[in-house]
C-alpha atoms as a PDB file:
ATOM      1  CA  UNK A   1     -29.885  58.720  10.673  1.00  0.00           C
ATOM      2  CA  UNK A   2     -32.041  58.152  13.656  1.00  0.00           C
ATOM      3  CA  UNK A   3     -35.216  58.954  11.853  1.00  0.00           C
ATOM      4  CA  UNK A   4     -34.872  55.538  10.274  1.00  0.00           C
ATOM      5  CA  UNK A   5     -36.958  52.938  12.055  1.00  0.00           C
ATOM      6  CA  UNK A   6     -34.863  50.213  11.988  1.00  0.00           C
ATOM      7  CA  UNK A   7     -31.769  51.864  13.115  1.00  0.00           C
ATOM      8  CA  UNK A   8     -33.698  53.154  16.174  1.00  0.00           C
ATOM      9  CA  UNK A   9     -35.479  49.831  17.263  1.00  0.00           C
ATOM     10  CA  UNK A  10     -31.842  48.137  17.351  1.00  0.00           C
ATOM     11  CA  UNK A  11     -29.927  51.235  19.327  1.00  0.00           C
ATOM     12  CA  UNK A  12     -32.412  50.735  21.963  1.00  0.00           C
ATOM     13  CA  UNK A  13     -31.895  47.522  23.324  1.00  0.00           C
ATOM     14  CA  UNK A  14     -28.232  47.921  22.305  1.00  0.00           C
ATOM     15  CA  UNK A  15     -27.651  50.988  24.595  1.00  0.00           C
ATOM     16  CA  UNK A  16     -29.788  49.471  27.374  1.00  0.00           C
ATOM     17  CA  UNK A  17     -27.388  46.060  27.635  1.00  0.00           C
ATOM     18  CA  UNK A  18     -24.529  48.626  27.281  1.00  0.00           C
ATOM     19  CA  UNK A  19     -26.087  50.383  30.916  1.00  0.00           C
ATOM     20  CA  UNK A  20     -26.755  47.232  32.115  1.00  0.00           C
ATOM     21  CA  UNK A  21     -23.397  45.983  31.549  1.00  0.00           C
ATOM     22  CA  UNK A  22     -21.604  48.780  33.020  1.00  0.00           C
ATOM     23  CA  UNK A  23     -23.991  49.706  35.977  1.00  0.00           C
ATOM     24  CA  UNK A  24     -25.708  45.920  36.757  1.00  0.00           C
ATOM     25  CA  UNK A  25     -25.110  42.798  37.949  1.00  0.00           C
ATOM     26  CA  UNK A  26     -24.890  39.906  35.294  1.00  0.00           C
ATOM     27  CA  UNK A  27     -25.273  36.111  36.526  1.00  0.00           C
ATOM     28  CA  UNK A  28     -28.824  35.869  37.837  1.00  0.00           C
ATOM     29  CA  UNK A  29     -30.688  35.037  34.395  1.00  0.00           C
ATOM     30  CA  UNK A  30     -34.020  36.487  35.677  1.00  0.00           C
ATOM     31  CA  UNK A  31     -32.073  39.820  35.627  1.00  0.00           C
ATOM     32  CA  UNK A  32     -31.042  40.292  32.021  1.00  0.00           C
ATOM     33  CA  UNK A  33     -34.126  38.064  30.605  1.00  0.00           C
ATOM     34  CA  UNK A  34     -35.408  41.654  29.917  1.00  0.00           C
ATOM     35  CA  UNK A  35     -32.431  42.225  27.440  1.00  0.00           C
ATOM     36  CA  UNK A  36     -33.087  38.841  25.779  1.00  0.00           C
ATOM     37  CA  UNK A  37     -37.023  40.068  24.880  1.00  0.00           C
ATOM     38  CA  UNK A  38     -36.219  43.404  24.413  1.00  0.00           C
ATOM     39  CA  UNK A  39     -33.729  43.075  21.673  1.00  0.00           C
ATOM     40  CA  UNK A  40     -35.372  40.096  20.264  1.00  0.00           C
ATOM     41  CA  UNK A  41     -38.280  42.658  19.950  1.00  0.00           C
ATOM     42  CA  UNK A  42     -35.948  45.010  18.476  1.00  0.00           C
ATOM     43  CA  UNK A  43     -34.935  42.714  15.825  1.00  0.00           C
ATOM     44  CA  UNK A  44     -38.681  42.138  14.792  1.00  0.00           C
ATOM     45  CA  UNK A  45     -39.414  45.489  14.692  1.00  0.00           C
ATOM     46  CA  UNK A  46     -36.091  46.485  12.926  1.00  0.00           C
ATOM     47  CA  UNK A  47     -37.079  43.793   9.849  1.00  0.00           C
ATOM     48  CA  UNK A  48     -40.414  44.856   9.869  1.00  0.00           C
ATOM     49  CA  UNK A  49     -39.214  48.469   9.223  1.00  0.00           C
ATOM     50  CA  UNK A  50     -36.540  47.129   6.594  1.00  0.00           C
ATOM     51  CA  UNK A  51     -36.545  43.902   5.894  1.00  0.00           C
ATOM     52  CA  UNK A  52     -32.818  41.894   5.759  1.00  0.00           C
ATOM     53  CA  UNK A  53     -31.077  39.980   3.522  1.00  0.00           C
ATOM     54  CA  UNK A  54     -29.565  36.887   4.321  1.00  0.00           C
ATOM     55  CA  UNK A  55     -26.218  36.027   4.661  1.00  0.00           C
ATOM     56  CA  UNK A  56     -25.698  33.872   1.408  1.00  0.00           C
ATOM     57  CA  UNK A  57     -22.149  33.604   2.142  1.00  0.00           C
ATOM     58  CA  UNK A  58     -21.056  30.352   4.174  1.00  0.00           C
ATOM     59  CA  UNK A  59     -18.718  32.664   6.419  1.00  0.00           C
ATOM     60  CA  UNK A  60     -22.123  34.992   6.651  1.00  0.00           C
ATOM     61  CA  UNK A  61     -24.041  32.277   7.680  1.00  0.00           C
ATOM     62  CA  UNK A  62     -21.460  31.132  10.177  1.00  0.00           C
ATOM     63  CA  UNK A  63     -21.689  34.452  12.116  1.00  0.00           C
ATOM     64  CA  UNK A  64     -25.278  34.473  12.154  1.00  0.00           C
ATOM     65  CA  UNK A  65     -25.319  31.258  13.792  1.00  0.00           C
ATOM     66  CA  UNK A  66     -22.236  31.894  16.156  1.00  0.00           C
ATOM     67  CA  UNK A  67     -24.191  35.203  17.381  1.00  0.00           C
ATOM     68  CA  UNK A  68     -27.334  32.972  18.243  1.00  0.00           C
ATOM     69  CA  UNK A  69     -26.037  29.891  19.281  1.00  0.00           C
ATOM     70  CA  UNK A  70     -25.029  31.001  23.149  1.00  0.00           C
ATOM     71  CA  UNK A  71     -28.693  32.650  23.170  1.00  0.00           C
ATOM     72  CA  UNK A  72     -30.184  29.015  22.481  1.00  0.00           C
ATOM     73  CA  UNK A  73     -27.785  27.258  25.165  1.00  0.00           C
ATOM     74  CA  UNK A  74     -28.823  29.580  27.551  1.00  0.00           C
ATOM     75  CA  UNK A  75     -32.295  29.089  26.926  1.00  0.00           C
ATOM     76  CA  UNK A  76     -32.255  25.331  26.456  1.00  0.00           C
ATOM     77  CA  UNK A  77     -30.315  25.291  29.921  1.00  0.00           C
ATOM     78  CA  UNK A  78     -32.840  27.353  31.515  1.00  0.00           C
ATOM     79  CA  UNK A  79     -35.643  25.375  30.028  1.00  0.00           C
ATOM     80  CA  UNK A  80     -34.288  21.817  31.072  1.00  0.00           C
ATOM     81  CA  UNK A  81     -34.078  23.161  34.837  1.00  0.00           C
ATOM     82  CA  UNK A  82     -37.195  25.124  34.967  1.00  0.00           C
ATOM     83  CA  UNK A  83     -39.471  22.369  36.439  1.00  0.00           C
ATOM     84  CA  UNK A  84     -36.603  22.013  39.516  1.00  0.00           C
ATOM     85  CA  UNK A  85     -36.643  26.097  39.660  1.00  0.00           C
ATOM     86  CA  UNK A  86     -40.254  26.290  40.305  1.00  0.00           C
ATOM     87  CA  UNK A  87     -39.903  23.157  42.745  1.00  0.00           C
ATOM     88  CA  UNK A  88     -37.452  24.889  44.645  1.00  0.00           C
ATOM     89  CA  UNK A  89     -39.291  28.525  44.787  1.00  0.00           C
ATOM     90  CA  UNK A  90     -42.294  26.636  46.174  1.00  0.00           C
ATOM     91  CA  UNK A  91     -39.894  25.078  48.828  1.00  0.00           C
ATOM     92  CA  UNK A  92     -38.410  27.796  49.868  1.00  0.00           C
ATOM     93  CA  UNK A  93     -39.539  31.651  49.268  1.00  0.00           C
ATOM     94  CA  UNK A  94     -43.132  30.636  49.022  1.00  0.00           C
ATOM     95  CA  UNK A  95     -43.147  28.552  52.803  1.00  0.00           C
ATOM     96  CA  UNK A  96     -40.895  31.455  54.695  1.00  0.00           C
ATOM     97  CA  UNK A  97     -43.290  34.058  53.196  1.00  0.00           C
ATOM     98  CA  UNK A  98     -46.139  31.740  54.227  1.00  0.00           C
ATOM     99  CA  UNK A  99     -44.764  31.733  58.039  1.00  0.00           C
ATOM    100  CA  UNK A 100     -44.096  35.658  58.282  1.00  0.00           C
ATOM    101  CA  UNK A 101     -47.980  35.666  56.781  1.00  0.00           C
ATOM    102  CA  UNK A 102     -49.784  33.660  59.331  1.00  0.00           C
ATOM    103  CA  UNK A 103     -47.605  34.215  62.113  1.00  0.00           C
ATOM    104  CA  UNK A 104     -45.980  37.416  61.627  1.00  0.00           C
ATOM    105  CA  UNK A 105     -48.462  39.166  59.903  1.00  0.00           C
ATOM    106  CA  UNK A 106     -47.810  42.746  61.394  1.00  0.00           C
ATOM    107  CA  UNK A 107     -44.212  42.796  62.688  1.00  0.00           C
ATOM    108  CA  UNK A 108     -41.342  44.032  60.584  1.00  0.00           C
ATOM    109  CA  UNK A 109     -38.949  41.889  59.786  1.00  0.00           C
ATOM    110  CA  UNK A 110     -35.418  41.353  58.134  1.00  0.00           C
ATOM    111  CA  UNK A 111     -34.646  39.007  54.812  1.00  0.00           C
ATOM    112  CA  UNK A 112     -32.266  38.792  52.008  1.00  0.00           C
ATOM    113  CA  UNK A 113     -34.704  37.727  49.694  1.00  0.00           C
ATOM    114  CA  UNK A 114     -37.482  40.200  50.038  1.00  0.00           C
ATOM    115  CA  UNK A 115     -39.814  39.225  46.809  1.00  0.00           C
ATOM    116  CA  UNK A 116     -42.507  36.946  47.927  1.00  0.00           C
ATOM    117  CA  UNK A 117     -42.238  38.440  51.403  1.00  0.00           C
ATOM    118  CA  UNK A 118     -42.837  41.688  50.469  1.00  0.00           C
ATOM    119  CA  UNK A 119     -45.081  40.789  47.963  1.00  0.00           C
ATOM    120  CA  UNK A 120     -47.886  39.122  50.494  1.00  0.00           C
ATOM    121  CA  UNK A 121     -47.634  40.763  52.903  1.00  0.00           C
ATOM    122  CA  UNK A 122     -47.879  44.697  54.075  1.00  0.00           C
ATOM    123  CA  UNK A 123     -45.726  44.856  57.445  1.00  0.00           C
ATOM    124  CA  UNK A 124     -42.067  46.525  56.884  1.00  0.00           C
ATOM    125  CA  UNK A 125     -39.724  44.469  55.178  1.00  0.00           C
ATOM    126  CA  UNK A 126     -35.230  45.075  55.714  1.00  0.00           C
ATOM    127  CA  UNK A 127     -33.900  44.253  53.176  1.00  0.00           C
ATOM    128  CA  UNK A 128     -30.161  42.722  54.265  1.00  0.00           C
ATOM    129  CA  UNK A 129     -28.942  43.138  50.517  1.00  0.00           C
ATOM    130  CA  UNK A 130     -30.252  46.248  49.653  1.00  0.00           C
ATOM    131  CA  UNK A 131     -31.893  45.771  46.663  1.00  0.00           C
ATOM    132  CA  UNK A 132     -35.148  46.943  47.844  1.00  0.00           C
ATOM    133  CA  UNK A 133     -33.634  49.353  50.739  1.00  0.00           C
ATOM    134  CA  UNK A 134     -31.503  52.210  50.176  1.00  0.00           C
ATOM    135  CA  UNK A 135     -30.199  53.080  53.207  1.00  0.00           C
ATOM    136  CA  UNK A 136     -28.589  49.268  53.622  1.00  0.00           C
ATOM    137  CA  UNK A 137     -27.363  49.953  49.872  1.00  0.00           C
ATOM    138  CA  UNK A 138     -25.405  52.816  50.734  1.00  0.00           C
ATOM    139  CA  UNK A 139     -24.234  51.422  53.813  1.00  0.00           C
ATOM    140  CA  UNK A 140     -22.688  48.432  52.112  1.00  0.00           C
ATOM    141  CA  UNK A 141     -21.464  50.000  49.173  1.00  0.00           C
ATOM    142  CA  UNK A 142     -19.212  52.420  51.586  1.00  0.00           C
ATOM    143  CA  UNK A 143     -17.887  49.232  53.337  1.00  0.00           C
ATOM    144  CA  UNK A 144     -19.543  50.197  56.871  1.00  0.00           C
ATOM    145  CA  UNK A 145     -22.383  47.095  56.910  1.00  0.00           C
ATOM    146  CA  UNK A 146     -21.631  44.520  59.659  1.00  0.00           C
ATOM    147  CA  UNK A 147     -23.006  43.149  62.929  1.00  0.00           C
ATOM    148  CA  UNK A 148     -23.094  46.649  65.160  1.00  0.00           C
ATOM    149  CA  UNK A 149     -25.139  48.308  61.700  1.00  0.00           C
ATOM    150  CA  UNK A 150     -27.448  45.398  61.706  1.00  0.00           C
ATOM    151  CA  UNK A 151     -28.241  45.955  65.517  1.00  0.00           C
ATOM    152  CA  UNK A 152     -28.576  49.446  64.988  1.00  0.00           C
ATOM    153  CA  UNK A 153     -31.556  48.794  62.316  1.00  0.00           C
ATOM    154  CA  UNK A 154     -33.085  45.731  64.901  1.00  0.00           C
ATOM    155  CA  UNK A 155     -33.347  48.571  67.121  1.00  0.00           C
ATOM    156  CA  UNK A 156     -34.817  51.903  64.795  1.00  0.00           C
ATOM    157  CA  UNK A 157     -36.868  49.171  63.066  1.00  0.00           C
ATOM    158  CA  UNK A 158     -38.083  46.638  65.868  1.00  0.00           C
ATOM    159  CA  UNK A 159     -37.831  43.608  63.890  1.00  0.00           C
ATOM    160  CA  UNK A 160     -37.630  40.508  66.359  1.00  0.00           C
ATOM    161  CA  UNK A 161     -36.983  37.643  63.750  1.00  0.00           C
ATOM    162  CA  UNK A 162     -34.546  37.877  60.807  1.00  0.00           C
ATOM    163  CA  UNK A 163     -34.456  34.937  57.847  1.00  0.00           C
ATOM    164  CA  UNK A 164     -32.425  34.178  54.936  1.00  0.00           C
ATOM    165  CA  UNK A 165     -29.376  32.464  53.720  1.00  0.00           C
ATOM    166  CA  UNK A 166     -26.552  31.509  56.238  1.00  0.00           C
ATOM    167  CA  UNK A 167     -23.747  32.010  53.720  1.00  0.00           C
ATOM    168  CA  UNK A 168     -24.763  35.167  52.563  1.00  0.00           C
ATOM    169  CA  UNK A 169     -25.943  37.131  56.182  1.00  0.00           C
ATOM    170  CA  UNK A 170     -24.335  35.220  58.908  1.00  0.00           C
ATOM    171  CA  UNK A 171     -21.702  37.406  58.694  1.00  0.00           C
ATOM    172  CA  UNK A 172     -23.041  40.581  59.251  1.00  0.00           C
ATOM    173  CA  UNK A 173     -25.187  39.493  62.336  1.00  0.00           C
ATOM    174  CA  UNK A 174     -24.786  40.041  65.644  1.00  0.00           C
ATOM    175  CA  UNK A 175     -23.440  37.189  67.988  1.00  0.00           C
ATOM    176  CA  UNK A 176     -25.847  37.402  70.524  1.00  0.00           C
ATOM    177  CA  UNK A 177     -28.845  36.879  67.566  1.00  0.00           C
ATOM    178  CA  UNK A 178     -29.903  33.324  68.585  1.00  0.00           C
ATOM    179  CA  UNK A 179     -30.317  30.668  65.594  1.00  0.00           C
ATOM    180  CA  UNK A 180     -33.419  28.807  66.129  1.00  0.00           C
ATOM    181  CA  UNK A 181     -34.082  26.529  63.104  1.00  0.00           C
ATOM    182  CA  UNK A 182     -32.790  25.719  59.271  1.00  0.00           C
ATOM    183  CA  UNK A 183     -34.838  25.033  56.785  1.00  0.00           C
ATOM    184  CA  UNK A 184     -33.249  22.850  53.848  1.00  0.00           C
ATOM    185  CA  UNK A 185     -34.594  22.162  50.773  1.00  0.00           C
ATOM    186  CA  UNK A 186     -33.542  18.787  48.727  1.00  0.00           C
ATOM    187  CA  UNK A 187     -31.671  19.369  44.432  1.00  0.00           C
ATOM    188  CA  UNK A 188     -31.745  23.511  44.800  1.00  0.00           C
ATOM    189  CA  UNK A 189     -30.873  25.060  42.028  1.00  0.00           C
ATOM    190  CA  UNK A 190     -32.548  28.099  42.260  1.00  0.00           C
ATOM    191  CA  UNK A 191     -32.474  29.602  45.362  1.00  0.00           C
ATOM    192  CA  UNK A 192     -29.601  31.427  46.700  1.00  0.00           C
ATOM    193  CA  UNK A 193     -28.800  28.194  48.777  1.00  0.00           C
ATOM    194  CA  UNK A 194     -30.679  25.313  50.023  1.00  0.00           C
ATOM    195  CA  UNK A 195     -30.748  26.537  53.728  1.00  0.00           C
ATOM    196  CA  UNK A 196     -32.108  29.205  55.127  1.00  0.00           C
ATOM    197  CA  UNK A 197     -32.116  30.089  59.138  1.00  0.00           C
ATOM    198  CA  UNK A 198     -34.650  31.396  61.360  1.00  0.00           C
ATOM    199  CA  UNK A 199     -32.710  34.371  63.513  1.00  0.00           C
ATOM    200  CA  UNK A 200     -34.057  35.702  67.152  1.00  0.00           C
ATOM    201  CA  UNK A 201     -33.222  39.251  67.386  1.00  0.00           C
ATOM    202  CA  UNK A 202     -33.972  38.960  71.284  1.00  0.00           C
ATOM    203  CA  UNK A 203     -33.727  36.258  73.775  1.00  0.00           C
ATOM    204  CA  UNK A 204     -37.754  36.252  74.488  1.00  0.00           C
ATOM    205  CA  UNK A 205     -38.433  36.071  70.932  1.00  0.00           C
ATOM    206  CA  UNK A 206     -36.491  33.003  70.454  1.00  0.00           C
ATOM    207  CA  UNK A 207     -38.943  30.596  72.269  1.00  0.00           C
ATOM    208  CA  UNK A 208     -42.003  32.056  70.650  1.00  0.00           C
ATOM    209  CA  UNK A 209     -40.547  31.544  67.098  1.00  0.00           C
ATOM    210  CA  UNK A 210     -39.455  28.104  67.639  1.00  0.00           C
ATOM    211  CA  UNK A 211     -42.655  27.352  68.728  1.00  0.00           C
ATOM    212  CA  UNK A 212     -44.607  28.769  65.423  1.00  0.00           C
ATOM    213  CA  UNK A 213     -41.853  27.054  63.523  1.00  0.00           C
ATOM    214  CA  UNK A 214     -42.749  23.720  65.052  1.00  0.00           C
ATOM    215  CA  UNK A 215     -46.315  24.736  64.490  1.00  0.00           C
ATOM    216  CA  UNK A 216     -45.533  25.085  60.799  1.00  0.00           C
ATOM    217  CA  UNK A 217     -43.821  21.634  60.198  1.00  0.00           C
ATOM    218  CA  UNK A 218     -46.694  20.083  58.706  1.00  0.00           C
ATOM    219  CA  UNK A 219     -47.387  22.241  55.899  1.00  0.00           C
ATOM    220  CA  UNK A 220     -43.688  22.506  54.708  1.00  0.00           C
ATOM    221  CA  UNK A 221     -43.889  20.420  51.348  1.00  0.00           C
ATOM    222  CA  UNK A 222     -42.295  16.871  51.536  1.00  0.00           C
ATOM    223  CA  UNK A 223     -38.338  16.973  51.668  1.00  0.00           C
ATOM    224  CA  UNK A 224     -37.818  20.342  53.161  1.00  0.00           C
ATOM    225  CA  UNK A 225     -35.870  19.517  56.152  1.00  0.00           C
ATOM    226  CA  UNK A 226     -36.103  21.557  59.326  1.00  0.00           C
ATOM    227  CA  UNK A 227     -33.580  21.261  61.994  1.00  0.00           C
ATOM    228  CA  UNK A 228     -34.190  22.738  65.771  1.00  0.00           C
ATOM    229  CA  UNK A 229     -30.929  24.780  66.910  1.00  0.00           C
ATOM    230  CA  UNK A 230     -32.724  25.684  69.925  1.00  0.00           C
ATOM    231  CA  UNK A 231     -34.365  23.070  72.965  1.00  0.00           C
ATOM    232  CA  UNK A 232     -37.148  23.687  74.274  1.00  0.00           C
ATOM    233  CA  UNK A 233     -37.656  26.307  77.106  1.00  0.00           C
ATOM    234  CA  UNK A 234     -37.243  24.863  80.233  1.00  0.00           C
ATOM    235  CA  UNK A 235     -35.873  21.728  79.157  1.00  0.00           C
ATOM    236  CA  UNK A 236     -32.838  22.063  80.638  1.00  0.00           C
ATOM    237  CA  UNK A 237     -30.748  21.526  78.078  1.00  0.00           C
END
């Protein structure tokens, strides 16, 4: 049975959403988009090989429609917000991995969003999620990832500044970590959230990257908000 074509170019992408189903995440669009082309592929190639027939019957037809219908809402929805999406990438991801490039160019550092970061720049990256580190992977998935881990890794791994979503790693960081600055972005509908924090590892690295934040203000794109959480050394406040 499998030496016909058509069968073979439809069990692909059917057994690959099956292992993504059961072993993935679903939810993030960008992650299953692969499914979406490769069984759309699939389909081509499977007609190709042996061309359908039609449903002729109304209830036929009905199915045919019902099986592509949430396809085209998905898409549609996706298409509507993708001028907002690429707004909101350039707000965000694209200014922090900006910053880490011209400031931070050779120090390691911590995120929970490692693409862009990773992807211009060559300095070690943590990732706090663990999608792109295995060793914070494992330790989540056995239920031993929280704020004495975290300083454990600051210290093997010397990062001084950590950045990413408050909601998602404030919890596993340690209390003595000193908050210098959010960054919010304006209608998000991309990102993981519209604010992301600037984290001192160390006391004397606080100071130094509130300073380069400040530095950076002008080149964050209109309506990105950035809020000081630190004063000033020697201020007195």
């Amino acid at each position: 049975a499998w030496r016909d074509p058509a069968q073979l170019w439809l069990a692909l992408p059917m057994g690959l959403t099956l292992a993504h189903l059961l072993l993935g995440e679903v939810g993030g669009y960008r992650y299953e988009a692969y499914l979406v082309g490769l069984t759309l592929l699939g389909l081509a190639l499977s007609w190709q090989a042996d061309p359908p027939v039609l449903p002729r019957h109304p209830f036929g037809v009905v199915l045919l429609l019902l099986a592509v219908f949430p396809l085209g809402v998905r898409a549609g929805f996706f298409y509507q917000n993708y001028p907002r999406s690429v707004r909101n990438i350039y707000q965000q991801p694209v200014q922090v991995a900006r910053f880490l490039h011209s400031y931070y160019p050779d120090a390691p550092v911590a995120v929970n969003d490692i693409g862009l970061v990773s992807f211009w720049g060559d300095a070690p990256v943590t990732d706090l999620v663990g999608v792109g580190d295995q060793m914070v992977q494992r330790a989540r998935r056995s239920g031993q990832f929280g704020p004495e881990e975290v300083a454990e890794l600051a210290r093997q791994r010397g990062f001084p500044l950590v950045v990413g979503h408050p909601h998602w790693i404030g919890g596993w960081l340690p209390d003595d970590w000193v908050p210098v600055a959010n960054w919010t972005i304006p209608d998000n509908f991309i990102c993981a959230g519209p604010t992301v924090t600037w984290y001192a590892t160390r006391p004397g690295a606080a100071d130094t990257l509130r300073r380069h934040l400040l530095d950076y203000l002008p080149l964050l794109p209109a309506g990105v908000r950035h809020e000081a959480l630190i004063p000033p050394a020697g201020s007195g406040h």
